[in-house]
PDB file of N, CA and C in Angstrom:
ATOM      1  N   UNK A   1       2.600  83.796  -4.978  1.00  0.00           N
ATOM      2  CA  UNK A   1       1.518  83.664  -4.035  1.00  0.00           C
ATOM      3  C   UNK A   1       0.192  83.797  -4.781  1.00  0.00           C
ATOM      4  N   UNK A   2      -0.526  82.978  -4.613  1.00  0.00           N
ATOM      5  CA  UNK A   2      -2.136  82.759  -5.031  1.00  0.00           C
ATOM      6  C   UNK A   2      -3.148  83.973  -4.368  1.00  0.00           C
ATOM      7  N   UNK A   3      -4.081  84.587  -4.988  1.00  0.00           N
ATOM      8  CA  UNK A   3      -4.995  85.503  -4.247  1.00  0.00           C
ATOM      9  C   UNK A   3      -5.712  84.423  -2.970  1.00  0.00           C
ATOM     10  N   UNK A   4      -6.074  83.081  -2.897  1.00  0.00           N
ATOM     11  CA  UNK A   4      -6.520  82.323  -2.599  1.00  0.00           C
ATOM     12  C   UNK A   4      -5.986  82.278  -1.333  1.00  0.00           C
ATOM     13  N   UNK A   5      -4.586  82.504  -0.935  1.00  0.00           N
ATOM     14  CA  UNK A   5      -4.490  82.242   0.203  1.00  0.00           C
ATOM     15  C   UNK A   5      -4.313  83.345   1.065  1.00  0.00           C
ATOM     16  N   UNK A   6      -4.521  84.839   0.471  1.00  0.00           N
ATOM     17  CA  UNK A   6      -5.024  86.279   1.038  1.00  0.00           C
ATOM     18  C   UNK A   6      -6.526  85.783   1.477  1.00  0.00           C
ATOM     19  N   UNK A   7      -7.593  85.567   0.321  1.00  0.00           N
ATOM     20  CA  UNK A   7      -8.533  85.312   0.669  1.00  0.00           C
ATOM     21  C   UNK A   7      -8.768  84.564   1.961  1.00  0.00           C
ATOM     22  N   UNK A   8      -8.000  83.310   2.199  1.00  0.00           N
ATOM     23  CA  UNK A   8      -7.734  82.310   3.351  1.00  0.00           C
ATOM     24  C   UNK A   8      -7.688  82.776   4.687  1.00  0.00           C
ATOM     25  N   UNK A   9      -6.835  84.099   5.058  1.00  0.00           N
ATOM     26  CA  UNK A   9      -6.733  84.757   5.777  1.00  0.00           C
ATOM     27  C   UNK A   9      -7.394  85.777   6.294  1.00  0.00           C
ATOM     28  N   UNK A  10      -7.841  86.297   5.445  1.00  0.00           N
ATOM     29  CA  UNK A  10      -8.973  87.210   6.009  1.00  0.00           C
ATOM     30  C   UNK A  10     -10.711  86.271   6.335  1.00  0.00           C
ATOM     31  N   UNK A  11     -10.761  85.289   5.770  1.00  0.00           N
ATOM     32  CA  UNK A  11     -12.162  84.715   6.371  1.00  0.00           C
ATOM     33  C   UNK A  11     -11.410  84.365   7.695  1.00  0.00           C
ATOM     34  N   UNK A  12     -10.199  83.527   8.101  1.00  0.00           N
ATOM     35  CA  UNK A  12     -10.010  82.990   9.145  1.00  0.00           C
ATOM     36  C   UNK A  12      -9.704  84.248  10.213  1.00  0.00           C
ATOM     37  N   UNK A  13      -9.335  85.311   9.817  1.00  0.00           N
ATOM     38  CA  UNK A  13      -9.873  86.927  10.675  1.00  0.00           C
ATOM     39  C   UNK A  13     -10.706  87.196  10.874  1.00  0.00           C
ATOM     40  N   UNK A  14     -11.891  86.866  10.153  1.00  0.00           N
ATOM     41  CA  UNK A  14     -12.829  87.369  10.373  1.00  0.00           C
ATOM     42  C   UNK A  14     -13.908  86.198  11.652  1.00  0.00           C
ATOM     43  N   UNK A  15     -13.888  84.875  11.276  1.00  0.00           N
ATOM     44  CA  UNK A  15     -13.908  83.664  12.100  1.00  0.00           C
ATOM     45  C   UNK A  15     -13.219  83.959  13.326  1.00  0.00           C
ATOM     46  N   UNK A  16     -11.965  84.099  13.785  1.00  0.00           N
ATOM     47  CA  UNK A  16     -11.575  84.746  14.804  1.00  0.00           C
ATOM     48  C   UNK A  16     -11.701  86.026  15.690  1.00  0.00           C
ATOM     49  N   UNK A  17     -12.529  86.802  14.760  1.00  0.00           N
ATOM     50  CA  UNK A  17     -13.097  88.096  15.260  1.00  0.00           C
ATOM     51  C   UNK A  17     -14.515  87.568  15.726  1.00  0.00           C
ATOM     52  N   UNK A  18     -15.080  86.573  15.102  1.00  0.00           N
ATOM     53  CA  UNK A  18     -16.553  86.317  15.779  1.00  0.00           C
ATOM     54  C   UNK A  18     -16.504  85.898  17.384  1.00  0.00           C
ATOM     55  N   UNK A  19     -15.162  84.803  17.228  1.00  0.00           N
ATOM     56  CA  UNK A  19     -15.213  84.162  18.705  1.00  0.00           C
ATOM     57  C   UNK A  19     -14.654  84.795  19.540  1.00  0.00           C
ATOM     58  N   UNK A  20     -13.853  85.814  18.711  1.00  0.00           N
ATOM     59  CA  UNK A  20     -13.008  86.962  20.372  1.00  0.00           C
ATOM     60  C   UNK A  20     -14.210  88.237  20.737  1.00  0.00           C
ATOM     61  N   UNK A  21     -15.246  87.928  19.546  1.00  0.00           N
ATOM     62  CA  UNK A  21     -16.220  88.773  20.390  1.00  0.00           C
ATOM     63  C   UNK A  21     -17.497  88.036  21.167  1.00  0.00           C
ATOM     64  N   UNK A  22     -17.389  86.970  20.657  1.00  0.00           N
ATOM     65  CA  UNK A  22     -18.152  86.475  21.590  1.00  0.00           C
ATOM     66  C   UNK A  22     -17.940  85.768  23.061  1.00  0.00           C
ATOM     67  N   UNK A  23     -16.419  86.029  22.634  1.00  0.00           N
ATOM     68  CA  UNK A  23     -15.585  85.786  24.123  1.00  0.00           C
ATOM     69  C   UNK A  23     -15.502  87.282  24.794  1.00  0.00           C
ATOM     70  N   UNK A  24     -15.351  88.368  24.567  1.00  0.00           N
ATOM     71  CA  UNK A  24     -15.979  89.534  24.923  1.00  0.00           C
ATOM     72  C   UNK A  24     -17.067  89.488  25.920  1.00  0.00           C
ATOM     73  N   UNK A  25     -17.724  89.175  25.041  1.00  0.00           N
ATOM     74  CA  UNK A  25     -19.586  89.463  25.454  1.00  0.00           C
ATOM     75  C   UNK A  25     -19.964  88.246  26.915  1.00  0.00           C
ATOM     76  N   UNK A  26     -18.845  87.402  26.761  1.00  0.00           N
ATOM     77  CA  UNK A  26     -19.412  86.440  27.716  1.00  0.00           C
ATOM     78  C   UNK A  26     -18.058  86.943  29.197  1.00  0.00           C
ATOM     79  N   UNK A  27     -17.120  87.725  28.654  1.00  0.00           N
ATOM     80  CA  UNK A  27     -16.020  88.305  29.774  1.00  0.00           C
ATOM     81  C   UNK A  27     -15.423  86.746  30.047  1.00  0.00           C
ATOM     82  N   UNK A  28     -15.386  86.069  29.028  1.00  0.00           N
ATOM     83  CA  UNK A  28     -13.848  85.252  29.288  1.00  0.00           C
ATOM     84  C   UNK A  28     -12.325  85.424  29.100  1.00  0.00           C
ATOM     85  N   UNK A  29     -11.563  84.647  29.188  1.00  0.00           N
ATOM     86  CA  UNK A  29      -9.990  85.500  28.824  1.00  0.00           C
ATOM     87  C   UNK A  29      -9.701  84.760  27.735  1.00  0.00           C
ATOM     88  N   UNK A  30      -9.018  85.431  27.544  1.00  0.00           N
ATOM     89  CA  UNK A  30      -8.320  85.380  26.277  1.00  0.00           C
ATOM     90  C   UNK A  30      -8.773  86.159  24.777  1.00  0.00           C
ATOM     91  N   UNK A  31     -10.307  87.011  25.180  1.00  0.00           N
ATOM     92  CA  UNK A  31     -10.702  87.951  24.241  1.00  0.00           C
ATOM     93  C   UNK A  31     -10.156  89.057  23.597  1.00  0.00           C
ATOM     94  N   UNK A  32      -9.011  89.576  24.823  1.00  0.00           N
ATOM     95  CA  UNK A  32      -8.204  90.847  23.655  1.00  0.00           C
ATOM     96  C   UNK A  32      -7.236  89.997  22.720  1.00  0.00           C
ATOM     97  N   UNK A  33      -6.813  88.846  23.517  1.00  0.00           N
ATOM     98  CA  UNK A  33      -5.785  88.277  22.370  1.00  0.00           C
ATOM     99  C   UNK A  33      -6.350  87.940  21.289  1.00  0.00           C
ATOM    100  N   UNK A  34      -7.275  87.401  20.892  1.00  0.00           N
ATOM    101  CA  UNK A  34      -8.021  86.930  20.082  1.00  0.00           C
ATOM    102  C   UNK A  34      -8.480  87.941  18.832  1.00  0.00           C
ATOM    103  N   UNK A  35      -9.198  88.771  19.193  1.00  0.00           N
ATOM    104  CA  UNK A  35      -9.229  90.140  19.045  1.00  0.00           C
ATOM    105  C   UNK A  35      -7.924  91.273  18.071  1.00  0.00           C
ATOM    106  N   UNK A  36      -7.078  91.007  18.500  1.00  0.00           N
ATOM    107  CA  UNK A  36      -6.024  91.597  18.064  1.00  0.00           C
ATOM    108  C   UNK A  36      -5.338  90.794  17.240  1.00  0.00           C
ATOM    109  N   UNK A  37      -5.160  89.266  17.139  1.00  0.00           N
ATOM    110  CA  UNK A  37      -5.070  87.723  15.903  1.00  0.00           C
ATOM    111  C   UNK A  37      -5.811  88.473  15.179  1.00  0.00           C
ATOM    112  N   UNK A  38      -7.099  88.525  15.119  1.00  0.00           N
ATOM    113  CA  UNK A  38      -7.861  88.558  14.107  1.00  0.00           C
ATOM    114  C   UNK A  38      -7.669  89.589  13.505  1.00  0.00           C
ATOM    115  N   UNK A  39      -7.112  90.961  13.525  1.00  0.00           N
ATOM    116  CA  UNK A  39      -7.046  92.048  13.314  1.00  0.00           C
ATOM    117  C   UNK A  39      -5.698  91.678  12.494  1.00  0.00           C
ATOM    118  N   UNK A  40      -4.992  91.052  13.413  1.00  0.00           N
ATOM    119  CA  UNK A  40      -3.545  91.254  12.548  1.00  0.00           C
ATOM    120  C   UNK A  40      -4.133  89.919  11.080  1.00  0.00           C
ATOM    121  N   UNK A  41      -4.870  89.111  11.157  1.00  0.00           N
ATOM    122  CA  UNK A  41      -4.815  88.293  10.316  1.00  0.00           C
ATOM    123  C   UNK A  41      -5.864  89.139   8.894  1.00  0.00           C
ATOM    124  N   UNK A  42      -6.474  90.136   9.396  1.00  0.00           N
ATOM    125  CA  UNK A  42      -7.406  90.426   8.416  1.00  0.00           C
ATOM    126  C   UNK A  42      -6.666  91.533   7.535  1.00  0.00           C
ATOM    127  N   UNK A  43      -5.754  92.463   8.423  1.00  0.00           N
ATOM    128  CA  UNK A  43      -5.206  93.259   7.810  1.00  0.00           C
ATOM    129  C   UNK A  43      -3.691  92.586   7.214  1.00  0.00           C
ATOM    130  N   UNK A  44      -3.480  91.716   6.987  1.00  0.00           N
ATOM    131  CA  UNK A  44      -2.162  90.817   6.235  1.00  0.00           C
ATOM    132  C   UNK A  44      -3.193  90.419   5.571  1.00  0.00           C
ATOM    133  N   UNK A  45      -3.828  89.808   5.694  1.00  0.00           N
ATOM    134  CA  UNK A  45      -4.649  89.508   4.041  1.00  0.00           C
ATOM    135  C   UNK A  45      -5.156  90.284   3.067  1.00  0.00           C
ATOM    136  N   UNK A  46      -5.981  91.369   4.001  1.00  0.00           N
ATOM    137  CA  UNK A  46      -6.107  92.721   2.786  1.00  0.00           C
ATOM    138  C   UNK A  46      -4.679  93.053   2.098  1.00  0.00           C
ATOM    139  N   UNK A  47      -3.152  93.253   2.779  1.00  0.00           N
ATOM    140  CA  UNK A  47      -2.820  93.659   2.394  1.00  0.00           C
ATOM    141  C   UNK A  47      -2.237  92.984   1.187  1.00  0.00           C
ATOM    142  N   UNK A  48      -1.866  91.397   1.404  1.00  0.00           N
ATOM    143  CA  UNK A  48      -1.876  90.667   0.339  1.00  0.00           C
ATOM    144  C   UNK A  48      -2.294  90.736  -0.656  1.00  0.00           C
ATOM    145  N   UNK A  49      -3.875  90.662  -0.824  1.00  0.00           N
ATOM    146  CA  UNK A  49      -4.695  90.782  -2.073  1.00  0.00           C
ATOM    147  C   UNK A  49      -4.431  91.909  -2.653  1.00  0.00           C
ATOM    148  N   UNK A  50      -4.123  93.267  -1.420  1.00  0.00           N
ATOM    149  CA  UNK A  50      -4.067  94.652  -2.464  1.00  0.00           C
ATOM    150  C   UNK A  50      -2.414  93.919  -3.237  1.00  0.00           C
ATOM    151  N   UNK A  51      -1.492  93.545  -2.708  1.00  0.00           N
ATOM    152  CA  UNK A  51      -0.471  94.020  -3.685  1.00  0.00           C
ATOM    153  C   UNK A  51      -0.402  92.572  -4.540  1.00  0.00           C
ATOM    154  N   UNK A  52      -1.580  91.462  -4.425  1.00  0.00           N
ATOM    155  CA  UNK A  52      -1.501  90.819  -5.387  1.00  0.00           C
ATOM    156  C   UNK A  52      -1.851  91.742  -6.802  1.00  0.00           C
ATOM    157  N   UNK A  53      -3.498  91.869  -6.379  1.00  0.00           N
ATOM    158  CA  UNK A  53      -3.809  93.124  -7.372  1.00  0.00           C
ATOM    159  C   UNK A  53      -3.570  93.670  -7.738  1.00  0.00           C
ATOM    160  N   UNK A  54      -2.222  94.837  -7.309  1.00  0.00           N
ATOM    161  CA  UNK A  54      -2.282  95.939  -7.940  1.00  0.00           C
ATOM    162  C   UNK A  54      -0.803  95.534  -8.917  1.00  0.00           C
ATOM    163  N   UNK A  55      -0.056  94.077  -8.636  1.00  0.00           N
ATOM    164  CA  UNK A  55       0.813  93.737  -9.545  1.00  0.00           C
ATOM    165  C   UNK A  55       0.698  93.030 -10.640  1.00  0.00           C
ATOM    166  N   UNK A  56      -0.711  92.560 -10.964  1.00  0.00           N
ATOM    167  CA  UNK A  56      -1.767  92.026 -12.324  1.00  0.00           C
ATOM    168  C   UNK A  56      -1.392  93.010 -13.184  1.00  0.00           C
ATOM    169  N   UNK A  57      -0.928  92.154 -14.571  1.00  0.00           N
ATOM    170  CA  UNK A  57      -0.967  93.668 -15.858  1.00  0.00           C
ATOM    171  C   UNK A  57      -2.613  94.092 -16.101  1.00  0.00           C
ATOM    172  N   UNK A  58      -3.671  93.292 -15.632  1.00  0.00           N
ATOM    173  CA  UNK A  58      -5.049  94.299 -16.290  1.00  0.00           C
ATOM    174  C   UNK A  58      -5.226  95.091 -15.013  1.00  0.00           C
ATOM    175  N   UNK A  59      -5.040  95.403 -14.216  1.00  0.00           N
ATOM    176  CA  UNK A  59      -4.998  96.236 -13.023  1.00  0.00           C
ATOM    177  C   UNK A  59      -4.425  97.289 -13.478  1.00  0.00           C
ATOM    178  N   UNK A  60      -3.370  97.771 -14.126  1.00  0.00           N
ATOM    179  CA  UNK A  60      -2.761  98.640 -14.364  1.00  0.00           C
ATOM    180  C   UNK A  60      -3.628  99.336 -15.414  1.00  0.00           C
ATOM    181  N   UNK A  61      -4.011  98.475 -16.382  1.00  0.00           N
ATOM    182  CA  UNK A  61      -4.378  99.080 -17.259  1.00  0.00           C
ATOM    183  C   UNK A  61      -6.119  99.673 -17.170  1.00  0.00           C
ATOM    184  N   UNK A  62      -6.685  98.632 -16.069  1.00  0.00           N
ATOM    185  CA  UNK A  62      -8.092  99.613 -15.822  1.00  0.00           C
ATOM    186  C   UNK A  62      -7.695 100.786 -14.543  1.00  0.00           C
ATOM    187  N   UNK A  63      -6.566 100.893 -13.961  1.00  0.00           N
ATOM    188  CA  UNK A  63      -6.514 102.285 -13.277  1.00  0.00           C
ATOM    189  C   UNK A  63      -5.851 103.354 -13.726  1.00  0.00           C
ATOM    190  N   UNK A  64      -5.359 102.714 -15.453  1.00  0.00           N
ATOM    191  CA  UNK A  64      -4.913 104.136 -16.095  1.00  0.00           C
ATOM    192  C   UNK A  64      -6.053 104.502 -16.989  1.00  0.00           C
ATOM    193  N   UNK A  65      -7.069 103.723 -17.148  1.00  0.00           N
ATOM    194  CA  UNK A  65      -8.351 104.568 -17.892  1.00  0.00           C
ATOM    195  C   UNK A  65      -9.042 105.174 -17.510  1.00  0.00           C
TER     196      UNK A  65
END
């Protein structure tokens, strides 16, 4: 897996967090669902990138210095 497509996921969380809050703010439906996509999409991408990262050999070696 590419960092690229962690990255992918968390902008499109974060894009989906704009419109479930601006579906919020205007009290249309479908805002908690939206809302909670975006949440699940931002936190699968963080978590991606962390364990892309932390399985890089220079990762290891700048958190043992």
């Amino acid at each position: 897996m590419k960092l690229k497509y962690a990255l992918v996921l968390i902008v499109l969380g974060l894009c989906a967090y704009v419109v479930g809050a601006l579906f919020k703010i205007e009290h249309w439906t479908g805002a908690d669902a939206l809302l909670i996509s975006s949440a699940g999409l931002i936190v699968s991408g963080l978590l991606l990138a962390t364990i892309k990262l932390l399985r890089h050999p220079r990762t290891k070696r700048l958190l043992n210095s």
